[in-house]
C-alpha atoms as a PDB file:
ATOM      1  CA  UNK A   1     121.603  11.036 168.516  1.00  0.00           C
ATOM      2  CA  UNK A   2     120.183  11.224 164.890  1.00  0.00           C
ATOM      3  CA  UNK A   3     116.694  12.677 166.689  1.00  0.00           C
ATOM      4  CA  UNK A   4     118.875  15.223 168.407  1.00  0.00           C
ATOM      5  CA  UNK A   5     120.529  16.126 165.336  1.00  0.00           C
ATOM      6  CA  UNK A   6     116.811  16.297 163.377  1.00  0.00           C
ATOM      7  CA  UNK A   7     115.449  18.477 166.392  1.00  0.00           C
ATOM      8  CA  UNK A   8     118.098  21.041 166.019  1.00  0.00           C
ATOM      9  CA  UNK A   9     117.893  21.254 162.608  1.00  0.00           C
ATOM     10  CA  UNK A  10     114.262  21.708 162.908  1.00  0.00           C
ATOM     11  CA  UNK A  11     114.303  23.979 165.364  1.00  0.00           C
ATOM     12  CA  UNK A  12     116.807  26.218 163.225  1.00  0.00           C
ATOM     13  CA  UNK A  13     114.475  25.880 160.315  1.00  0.00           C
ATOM     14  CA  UNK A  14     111.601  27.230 162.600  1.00  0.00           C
ATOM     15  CA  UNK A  15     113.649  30.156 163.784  1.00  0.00           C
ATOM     16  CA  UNK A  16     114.456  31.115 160.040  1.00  0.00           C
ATOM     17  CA  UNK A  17     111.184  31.348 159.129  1.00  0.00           C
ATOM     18  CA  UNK A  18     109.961  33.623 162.271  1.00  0.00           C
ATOM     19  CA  UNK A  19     110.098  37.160 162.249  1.00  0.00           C
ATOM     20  CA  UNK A  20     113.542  37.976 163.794  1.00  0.00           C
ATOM     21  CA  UNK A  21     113.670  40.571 166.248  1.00  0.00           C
ATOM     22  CA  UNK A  22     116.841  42.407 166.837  1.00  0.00           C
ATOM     23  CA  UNK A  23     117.846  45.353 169.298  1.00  0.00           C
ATOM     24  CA  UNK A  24     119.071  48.597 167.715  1.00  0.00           C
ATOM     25  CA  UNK A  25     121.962  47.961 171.106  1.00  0.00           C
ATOM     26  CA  UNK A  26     123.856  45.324 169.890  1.00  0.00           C
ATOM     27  CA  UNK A  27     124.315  45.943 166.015  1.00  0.00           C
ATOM     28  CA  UNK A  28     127.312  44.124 164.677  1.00  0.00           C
ATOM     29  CA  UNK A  29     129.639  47.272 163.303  1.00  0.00           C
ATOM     30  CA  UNK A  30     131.216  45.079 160.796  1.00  0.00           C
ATOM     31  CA  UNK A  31     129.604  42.059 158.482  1.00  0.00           C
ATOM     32  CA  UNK A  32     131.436  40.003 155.896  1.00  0.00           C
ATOM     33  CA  UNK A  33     129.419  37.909 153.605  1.00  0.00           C
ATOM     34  CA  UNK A  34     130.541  35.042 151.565  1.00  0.00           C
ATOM     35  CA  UNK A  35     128.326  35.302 148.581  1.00  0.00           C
ATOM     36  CA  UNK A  36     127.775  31.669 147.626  1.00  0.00           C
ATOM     37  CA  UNK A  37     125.787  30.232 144.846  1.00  0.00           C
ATOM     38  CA  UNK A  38     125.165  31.819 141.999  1.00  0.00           C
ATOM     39  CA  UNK A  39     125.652  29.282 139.497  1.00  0.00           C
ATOM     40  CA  UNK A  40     123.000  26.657 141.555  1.00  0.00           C
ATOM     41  CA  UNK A  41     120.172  28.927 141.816  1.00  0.00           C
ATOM     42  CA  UNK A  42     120.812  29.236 138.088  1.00  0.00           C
ATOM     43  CA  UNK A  43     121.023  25.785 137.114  1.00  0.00           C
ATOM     44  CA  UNK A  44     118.173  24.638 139.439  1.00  0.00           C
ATOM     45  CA  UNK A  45     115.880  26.948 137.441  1.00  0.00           C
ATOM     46  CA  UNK A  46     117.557  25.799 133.839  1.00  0.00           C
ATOM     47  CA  UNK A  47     119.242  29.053 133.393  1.00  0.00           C
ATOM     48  CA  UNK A  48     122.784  29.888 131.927  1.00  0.00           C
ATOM     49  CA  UNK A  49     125.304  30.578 135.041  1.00  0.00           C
ATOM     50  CA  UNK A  50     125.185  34.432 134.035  1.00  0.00           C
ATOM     51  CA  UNK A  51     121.844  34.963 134.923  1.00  0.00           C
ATOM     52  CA  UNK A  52     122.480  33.583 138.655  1.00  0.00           C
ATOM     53  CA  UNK A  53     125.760  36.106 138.505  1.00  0.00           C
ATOM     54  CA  UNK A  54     123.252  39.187 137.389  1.00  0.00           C
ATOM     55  CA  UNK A  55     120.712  38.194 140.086  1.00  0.00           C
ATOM     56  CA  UNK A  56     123.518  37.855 142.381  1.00  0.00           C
ATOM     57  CA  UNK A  57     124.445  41.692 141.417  1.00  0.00           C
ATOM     58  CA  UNK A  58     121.241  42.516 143.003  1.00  0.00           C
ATOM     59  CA  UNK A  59     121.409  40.861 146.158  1.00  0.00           C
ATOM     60  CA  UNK A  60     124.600  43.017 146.554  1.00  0.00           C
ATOM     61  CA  UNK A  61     122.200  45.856 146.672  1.00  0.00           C
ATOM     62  CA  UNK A  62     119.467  44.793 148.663  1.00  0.00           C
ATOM     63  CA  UNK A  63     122.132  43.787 151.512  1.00  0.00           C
ATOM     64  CA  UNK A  64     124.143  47.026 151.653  1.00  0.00           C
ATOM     65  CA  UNK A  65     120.755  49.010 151.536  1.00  0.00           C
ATOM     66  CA  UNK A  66     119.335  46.745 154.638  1.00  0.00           C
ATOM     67  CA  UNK A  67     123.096  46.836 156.128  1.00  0.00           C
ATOM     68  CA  UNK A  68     122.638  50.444 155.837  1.00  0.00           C
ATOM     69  CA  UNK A  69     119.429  50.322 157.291  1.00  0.00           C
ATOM     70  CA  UNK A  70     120.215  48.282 160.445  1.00  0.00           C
ATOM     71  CA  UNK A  71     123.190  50.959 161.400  1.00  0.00           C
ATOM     72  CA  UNK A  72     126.298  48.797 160.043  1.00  0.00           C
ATOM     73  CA  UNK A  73     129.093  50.553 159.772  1.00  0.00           C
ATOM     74  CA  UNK A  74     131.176  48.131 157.642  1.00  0.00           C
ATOM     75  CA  UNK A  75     129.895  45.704 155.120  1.00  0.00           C
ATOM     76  CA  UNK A  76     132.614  43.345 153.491  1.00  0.00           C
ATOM     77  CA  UNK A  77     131.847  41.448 150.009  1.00  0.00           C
ATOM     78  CA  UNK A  78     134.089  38.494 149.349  1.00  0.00           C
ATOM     79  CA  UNK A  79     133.006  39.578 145.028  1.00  0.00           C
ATOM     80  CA  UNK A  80     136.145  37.348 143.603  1.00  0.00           C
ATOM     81  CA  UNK A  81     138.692  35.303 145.075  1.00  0.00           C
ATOM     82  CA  UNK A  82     142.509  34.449 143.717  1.00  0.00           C
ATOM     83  CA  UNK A  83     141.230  30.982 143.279  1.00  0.00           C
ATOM     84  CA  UNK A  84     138.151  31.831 140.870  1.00  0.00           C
ATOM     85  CA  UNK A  85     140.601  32.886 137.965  1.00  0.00           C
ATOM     86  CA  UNK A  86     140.340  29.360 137.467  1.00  0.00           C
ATOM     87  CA  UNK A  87     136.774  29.270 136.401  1.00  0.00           C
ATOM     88  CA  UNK A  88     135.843  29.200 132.950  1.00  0.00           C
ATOM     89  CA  UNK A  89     136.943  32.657 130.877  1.00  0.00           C
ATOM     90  CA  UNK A  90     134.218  32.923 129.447  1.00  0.00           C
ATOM     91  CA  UNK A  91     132.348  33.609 132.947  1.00  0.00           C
ATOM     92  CA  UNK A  92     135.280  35.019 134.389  1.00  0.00           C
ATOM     93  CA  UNK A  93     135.293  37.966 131.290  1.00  0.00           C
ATOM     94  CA  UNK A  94     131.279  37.936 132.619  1.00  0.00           C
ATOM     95  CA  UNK A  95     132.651  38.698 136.674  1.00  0.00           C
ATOM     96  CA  UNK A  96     134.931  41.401 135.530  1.00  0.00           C
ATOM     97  CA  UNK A  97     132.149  42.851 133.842  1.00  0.00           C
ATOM     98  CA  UNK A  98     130.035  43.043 137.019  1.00  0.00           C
ATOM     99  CA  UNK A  99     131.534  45.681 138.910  1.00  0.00           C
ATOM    100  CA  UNK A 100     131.139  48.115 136.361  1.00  0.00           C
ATOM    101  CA  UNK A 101     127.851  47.490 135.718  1.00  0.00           C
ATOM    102  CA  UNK A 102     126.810  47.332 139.050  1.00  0.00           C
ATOM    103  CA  UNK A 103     128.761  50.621 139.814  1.00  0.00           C
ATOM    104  CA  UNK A 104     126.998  52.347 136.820  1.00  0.00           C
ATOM    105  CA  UNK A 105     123.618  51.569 137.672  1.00  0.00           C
ATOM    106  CA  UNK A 106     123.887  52.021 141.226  1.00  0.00           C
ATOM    107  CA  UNK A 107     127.122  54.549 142.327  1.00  0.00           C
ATOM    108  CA  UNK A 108     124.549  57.781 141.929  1.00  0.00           C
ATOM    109  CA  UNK A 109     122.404  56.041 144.894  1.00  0.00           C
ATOM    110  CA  UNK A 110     125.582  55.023 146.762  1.00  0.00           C
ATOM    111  CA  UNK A 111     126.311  58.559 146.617  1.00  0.00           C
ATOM    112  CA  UNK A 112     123.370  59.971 148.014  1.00  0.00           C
ATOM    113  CA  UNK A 113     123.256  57.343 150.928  1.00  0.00           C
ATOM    114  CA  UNK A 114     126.855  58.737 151.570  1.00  0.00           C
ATOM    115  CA  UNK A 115     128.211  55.440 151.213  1.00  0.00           C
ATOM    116  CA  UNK A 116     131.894  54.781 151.210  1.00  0.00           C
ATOM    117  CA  UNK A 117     133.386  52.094 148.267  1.00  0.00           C
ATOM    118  CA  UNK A 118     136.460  50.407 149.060  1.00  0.00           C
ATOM    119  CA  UNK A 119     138.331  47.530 147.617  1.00  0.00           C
ATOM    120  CA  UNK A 120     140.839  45.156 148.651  1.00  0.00           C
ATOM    121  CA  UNK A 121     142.867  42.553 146.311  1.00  0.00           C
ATOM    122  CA  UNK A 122     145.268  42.352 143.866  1.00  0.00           C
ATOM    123  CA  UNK A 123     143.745  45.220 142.005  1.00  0.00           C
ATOM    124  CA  UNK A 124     146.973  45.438 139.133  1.00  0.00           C
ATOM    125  CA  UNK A 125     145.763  41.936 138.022  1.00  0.00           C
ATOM    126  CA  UNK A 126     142.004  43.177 136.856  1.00  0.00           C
ATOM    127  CA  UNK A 127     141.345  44.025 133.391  1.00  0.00           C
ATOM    128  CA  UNK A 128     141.573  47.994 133.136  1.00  0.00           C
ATOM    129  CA  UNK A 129     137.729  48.123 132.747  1.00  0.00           C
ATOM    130  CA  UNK A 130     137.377  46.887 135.852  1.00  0.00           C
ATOM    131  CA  UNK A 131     140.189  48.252 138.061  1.00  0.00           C
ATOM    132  CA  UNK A 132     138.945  51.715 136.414  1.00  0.00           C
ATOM    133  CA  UNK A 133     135.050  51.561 137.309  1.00  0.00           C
ATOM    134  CA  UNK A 134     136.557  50.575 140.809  1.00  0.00           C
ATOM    135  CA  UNK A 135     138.872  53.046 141.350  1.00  0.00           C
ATOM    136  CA  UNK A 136     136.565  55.729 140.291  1.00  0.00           C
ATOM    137  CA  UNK A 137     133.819  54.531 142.639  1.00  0.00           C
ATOM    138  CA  UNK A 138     136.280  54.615 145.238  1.00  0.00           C
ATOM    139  CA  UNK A 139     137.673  58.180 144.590  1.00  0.00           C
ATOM    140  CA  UNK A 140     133.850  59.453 144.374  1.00  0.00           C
ATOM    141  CA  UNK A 141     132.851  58.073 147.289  1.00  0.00           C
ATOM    142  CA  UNK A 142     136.118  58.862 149.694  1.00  0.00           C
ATOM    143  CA  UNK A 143     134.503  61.592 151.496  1.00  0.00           C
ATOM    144  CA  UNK A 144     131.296  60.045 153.145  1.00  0.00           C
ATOM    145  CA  UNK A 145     131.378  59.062 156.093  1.00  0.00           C
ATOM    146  CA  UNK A 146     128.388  56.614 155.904  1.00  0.00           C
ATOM    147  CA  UNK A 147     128.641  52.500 155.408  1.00  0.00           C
ATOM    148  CA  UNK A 148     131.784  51.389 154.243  1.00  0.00           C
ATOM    149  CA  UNK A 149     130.898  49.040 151.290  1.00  0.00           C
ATOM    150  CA  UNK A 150     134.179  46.811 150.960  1.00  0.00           C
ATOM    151  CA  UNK A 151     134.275  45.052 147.829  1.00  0.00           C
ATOM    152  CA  UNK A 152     137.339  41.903 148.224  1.00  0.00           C
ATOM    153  CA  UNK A 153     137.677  42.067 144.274  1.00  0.00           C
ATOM    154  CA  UNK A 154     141.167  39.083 143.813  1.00  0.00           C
ATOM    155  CA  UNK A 155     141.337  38.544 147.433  1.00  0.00           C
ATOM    156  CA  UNK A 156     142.943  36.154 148.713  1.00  0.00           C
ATOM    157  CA  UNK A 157     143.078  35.743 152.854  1.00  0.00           C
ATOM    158  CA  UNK A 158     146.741  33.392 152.071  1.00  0.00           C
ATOM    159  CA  UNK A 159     148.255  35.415 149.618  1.00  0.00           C
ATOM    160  CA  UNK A 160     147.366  38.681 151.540  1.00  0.00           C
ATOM    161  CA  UNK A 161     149.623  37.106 154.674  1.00  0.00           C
ATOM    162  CA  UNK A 162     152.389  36.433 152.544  1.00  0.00           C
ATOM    163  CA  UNK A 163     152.114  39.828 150.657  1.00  0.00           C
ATOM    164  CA  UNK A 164     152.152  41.072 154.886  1.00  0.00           C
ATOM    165  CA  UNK A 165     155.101  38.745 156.175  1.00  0.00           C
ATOM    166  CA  UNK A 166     156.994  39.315 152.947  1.00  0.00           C
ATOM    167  CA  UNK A 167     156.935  43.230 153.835  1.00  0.00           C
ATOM    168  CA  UNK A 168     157.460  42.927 157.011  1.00  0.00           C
ATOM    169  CA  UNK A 169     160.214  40.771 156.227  1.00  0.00           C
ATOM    170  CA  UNK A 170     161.876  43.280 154.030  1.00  0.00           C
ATOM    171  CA  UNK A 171     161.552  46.060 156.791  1.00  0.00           C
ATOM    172  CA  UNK A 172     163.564  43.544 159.691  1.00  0.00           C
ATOM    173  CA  UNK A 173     166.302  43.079 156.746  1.00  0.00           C
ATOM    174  CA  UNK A 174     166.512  47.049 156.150  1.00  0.00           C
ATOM    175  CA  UNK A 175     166.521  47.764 159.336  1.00  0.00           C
ATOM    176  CA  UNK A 176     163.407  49.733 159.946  1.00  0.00           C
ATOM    177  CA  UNK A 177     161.797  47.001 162.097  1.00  0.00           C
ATOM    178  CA  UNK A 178     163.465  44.303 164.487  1.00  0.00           C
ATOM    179  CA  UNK A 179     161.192  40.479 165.417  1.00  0.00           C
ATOM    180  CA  UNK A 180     160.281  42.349 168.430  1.00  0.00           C
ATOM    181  CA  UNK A 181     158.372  45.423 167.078  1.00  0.00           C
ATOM    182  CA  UNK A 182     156.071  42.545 165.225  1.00  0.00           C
ATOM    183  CA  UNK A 183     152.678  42.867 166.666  1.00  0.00           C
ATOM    184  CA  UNK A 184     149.086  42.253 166.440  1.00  0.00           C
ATOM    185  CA  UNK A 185     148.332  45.606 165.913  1.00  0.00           C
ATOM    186  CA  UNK A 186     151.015  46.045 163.593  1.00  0.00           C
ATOM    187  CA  UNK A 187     150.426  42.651 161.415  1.00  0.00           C
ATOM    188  CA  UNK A 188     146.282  44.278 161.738  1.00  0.00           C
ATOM    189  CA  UNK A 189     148.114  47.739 160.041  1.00  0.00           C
ATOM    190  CA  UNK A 190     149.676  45.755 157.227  1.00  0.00           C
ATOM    191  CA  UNK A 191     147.090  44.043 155.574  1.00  0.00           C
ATOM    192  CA  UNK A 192     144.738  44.791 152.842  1.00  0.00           C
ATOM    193  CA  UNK A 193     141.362  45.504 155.148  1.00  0.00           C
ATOM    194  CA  UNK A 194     143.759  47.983 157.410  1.00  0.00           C
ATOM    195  CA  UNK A 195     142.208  50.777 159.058  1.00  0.00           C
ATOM    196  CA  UNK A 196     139.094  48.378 159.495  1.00  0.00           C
ATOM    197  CA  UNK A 197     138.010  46.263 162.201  1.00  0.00           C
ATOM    198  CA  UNK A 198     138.013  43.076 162.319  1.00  0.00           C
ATOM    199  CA  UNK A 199     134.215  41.265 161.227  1.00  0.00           C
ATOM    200  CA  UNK A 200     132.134  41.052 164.241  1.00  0.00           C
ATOM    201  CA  UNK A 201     129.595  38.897 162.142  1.00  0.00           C
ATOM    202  CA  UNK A 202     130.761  36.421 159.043  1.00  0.00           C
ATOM    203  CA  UNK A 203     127.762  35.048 156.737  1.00  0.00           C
ATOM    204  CA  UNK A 204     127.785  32.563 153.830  1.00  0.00           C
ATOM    205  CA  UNK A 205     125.155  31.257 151.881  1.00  0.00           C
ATOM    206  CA  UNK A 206     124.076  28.187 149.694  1.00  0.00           C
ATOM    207  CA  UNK A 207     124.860  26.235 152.882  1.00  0.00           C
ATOM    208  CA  UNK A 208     128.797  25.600 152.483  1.00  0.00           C
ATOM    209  CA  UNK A 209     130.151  25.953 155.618  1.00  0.00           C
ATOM    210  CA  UNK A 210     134.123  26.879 154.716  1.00  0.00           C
ATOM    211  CA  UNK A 211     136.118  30.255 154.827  1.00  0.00           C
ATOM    212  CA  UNK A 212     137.390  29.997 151.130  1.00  0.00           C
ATOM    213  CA  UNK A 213     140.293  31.612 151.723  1.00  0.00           C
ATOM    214  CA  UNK A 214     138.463  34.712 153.041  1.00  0.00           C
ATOM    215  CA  UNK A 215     139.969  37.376 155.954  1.00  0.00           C
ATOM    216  CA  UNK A 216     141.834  34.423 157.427  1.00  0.00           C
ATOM    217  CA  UNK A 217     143.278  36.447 160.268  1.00  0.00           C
ATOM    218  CA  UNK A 218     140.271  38.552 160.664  1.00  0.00           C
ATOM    219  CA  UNK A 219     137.704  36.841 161.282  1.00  0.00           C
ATOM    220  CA  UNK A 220     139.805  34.717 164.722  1.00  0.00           C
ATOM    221  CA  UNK A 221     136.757  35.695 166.824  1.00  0.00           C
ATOM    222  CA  UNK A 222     133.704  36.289 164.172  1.00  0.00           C
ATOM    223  CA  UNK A 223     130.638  34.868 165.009  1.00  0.00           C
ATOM    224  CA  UNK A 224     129.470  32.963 162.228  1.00  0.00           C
ATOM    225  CA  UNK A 225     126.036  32.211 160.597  1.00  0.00           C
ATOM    226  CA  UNK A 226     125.563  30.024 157.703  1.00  0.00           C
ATOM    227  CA  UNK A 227     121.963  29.870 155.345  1.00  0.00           C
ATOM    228  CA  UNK A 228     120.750  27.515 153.249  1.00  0.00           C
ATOM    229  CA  UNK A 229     119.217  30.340 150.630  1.00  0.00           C
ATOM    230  CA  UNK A 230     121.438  31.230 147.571  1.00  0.00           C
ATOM    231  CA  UNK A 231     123.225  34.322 147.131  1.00  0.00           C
ATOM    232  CA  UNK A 232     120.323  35.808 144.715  1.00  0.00           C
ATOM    233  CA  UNK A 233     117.828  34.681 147.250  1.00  0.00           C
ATOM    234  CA  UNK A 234     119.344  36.579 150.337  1.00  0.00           C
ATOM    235  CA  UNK A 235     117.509  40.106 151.529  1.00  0.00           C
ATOM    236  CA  UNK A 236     117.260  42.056 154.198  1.00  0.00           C
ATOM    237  CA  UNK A 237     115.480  39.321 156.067  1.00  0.00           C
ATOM    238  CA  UNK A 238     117.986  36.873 155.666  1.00  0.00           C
ATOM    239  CA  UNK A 239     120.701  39.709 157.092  1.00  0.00           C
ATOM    240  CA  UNK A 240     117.856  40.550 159.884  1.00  0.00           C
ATOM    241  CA  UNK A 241     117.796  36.741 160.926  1.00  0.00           C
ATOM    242  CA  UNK A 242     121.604  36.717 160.787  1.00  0.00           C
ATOM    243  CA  UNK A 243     122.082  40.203 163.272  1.00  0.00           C
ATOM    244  CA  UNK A 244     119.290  38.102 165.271  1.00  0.00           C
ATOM    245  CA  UNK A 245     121.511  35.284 165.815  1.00  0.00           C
ATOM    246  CA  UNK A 246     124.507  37.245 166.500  1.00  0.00           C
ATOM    247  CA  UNK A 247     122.523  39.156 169.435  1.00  0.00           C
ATOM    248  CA  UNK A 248     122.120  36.058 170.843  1.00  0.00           C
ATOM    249  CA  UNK A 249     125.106  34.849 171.356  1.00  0.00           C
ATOM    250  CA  UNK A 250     127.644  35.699 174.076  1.00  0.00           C
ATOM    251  CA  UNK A 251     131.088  36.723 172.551  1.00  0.00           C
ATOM    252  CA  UNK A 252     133.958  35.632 175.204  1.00  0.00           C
ATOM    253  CA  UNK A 253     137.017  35.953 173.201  1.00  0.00           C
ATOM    254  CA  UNK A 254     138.698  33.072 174.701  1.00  0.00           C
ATOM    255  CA  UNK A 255     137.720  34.255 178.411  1.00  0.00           C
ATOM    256  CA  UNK A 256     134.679  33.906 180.914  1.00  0.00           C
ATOM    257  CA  UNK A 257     131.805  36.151 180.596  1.00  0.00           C
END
């Protein structure tokens, strides 16, 4: 059994590090990526957490630009959870800062590849910095109709069902809903990535293999793919090896194909 196990693991190895060929056919239309670990590529090169959370600003680049590239048409980044409040403040002051930084260095470009920012979280719980360099990016970039660049900025997969039930809740005791009118489409309409679909393709790096709390309901029938490489690490090669993967598969859906 332990051979088996070393096999596969080889033989994944050897497929990361070929060339991955993918068919322009079959390209996922929507990609979430958990963007895992910042802080160890830092520390295993002796450098303050910060600098792994700066590199990590431009991997966020490099993987919308190849995403935009390979003909995605929705790219979801899990940026900052309801759980990492609990971090230290000092780095959490440092991840509020990110957005705007990013967004002022690289909006102009997002612009001109008619990309589309959109965010989903708690947004009234940012600092105003923040929730303003979002909200501009957003209202700049609501006209193109290119990738949608989906930023889950205080996301939280739980909270954002109980923010949905709650409502929905409130509705069947006012009267404007009865338990029967509750649907999939309708729960789908209710929640914070409404009006997108669901992610064909989930990735997470620094080889944790957990949701986090991320698009618990969306992601029911997501192929996912999983990488050893660190969030700063991961390019368009990494996302090239990922669509790969996905093309390979056969998605069923619970039936018999």
């Amino acid at each position: 059994m332990i051979k088996r196990i070393q096999a596969w693991l080889s033989r994944n190895d050897r497929q990361e590090e070929q060339p991955a060929e993918i068919s322009p056919d079959n390209i996922p239309r929507h990609i979430a990526i958990i963007m895992d670990g910042n802080g160890r590529w830092a520390k295993r090169r002796g450098l303050p957490r910060i600098v792994g959370h700066q590199n990590g600003m431009k991997a966020v680049k490099r993987a919308t630009i190849a995403a935009n590239d390979l003909g995605v048409e929705f790219l979801t980044m899990y940026a900052f959870s309801t759980e990492n409040w609990k971090r230290p403040k000092d780095e959490v002051d440092f991840l509020m800062k990110l957005p705007v930084e990013f967004l002022a260095l690289e909006l102009d470009e997002l612009i001109e590849k008619n990309v589309q920012v959109r965010v989903m979280g708690d947004s009234e719980a940012l600092p105003s910095h923040t929730r303003k360099a979002m909200e501009e990016a957003v209202e700049r970039t609501r006209h193109n109709n290119g990738l949608v660049l989906n930023f889950a900025l205080n996301y939280g997969g739980r909270k954002e069902l109980e923010d949905c039930m709650r409502e929905l809740g409130n509705d069947i005791k006012a009267g404007r809903l009865t338990p029967e009118d509750i649907t999939s489409e309708l729960i789908d309409s209710r929640l914070l990535s409404g009006g997108l679909p669901d992610p064909d393709l989930l990735i997470r790096t620094s080889g944790e293999m957990r949701l986090s709390n991320f698009m618990l309901w969306q992601v029911a029938y997501s192929e996912f793919w999983f990488t050893d490489a660190f969030w700063p690490e991961f390019d368009k090669k990494h996302l090239t090896q990922a669509v790969a993967e996905y093309q390979r598969r056969t998605r069923r859906y619970g039936g018999l194909k």
